[in-house]
C-alpha atoms as a PDB file:
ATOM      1  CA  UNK A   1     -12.715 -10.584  11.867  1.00  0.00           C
ATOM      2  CA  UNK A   2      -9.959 -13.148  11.713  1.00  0.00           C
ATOM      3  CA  UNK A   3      -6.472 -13.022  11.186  1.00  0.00           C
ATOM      4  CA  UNK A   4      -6.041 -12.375   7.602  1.00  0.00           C
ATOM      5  CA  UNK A   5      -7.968  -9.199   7.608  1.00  0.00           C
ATOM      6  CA  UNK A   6      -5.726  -7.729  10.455  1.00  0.00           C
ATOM      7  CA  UNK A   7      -2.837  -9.021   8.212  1.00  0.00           C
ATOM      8  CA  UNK A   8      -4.173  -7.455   4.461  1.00  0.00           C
ATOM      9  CA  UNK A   9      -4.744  -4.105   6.645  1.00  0.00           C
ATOM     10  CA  UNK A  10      -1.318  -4.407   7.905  1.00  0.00           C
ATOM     11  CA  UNK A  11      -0.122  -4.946   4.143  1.00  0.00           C
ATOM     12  CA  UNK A  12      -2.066  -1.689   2.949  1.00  0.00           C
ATOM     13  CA  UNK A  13      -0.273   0.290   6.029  1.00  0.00           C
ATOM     14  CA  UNK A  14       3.103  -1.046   4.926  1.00  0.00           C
ATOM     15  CA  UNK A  15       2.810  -0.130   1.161  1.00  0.00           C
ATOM     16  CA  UNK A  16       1.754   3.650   2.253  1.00  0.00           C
ATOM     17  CA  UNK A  17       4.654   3.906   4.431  1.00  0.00           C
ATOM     18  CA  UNK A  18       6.704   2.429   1.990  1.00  0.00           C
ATOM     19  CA  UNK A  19       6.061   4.529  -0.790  1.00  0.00           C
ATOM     20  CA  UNK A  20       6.276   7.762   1.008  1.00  0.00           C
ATOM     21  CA  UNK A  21       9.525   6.686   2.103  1.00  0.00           C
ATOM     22  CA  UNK A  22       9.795   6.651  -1.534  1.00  0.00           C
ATOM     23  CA  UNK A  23       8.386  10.382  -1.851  1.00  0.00           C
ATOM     24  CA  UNK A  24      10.316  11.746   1.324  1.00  0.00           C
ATOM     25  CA  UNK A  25      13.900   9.844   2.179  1.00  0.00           C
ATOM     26  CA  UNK A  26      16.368  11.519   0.450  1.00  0.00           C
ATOM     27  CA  UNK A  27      18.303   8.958   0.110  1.00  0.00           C
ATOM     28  CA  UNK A  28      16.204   6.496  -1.692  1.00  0.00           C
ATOM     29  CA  UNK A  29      17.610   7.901  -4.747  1.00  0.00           C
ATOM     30  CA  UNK A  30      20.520   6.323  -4.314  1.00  0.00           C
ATOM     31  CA  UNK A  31      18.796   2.937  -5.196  1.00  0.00           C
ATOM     32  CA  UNK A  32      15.757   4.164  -6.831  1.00  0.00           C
ATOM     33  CA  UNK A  33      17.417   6.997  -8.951  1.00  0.00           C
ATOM     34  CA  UNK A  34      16.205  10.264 -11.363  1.00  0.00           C
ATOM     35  CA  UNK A  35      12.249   9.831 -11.515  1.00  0.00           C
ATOM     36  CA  UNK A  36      12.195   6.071 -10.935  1.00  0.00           C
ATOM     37  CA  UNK A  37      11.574   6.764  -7.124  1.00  0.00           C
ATOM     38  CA  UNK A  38       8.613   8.957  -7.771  1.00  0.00           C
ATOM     39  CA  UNK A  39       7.184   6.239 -10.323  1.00  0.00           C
ATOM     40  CA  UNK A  40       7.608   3.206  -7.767  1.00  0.00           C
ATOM     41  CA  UNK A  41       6.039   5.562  -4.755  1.00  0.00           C
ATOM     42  CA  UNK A  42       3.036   5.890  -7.353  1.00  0.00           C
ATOM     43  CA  UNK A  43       2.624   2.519  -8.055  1.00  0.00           C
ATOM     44  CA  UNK A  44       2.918   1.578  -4.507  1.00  0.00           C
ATOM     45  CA  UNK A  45      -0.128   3.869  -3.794  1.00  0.00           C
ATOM     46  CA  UNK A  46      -1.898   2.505  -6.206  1.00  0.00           C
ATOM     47  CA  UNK A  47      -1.488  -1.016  -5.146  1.00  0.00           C
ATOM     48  CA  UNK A  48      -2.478  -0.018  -1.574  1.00  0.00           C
ATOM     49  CA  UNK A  49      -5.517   1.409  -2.631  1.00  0.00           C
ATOM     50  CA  UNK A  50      -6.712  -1.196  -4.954  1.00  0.00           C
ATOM     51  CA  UNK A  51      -5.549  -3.371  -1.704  1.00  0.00           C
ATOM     52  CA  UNK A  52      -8.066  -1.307   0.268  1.00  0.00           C
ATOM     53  CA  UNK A  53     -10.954  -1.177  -1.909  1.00  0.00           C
ATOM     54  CA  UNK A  54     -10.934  -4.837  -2.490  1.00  0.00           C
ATOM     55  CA  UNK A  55     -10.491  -5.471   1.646  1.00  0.00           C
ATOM     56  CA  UNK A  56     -13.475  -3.063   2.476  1.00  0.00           C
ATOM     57  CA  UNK A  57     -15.916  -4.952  -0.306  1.00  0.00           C
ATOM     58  CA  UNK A  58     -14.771  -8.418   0.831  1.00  0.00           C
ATOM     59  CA  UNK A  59     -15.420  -7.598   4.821  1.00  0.00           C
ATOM     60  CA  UNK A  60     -18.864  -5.348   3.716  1.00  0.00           C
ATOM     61  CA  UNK A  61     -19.604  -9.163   1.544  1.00  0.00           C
ATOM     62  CA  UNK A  62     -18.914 -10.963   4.714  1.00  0.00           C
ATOM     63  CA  UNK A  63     -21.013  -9.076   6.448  1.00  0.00           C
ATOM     64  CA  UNK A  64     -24.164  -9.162   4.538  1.00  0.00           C
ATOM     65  CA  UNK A  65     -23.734 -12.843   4.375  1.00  0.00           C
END
């Protein structure tokens, strides 16, 4: 695997940690306030997984190749 893999799995682990910093720091409300801190954790979760799915079919496409 080469760079950019390590990097895109790197991304994924940043957007999980930053969205349950989202879900658990209590004061992320102060810039993210009422339910708009919940919304952007969700959306970050989302992201990473989409992230994730698209990283494992590109390195199982690489692989068949």
């Amino acid at each position: 695997m080469n760079a950019t893999i390590y990097l895109s799995y790197v991304m994924v682990a940043v957007l999980v940690m930053l969205a349950i910093v989202c879900f658990v720091v209590p004061t992320s409300s102060e810039w993210l306030p009422g339910n708009r801190r919940y919304i952007m954790g969700a959306i970050l979760l989302t992201y990473a997984s989409v992230r994730a799915y698209r990283l494992r079919a590109f390195v199982k496409n690489n692989r068949n190749e």
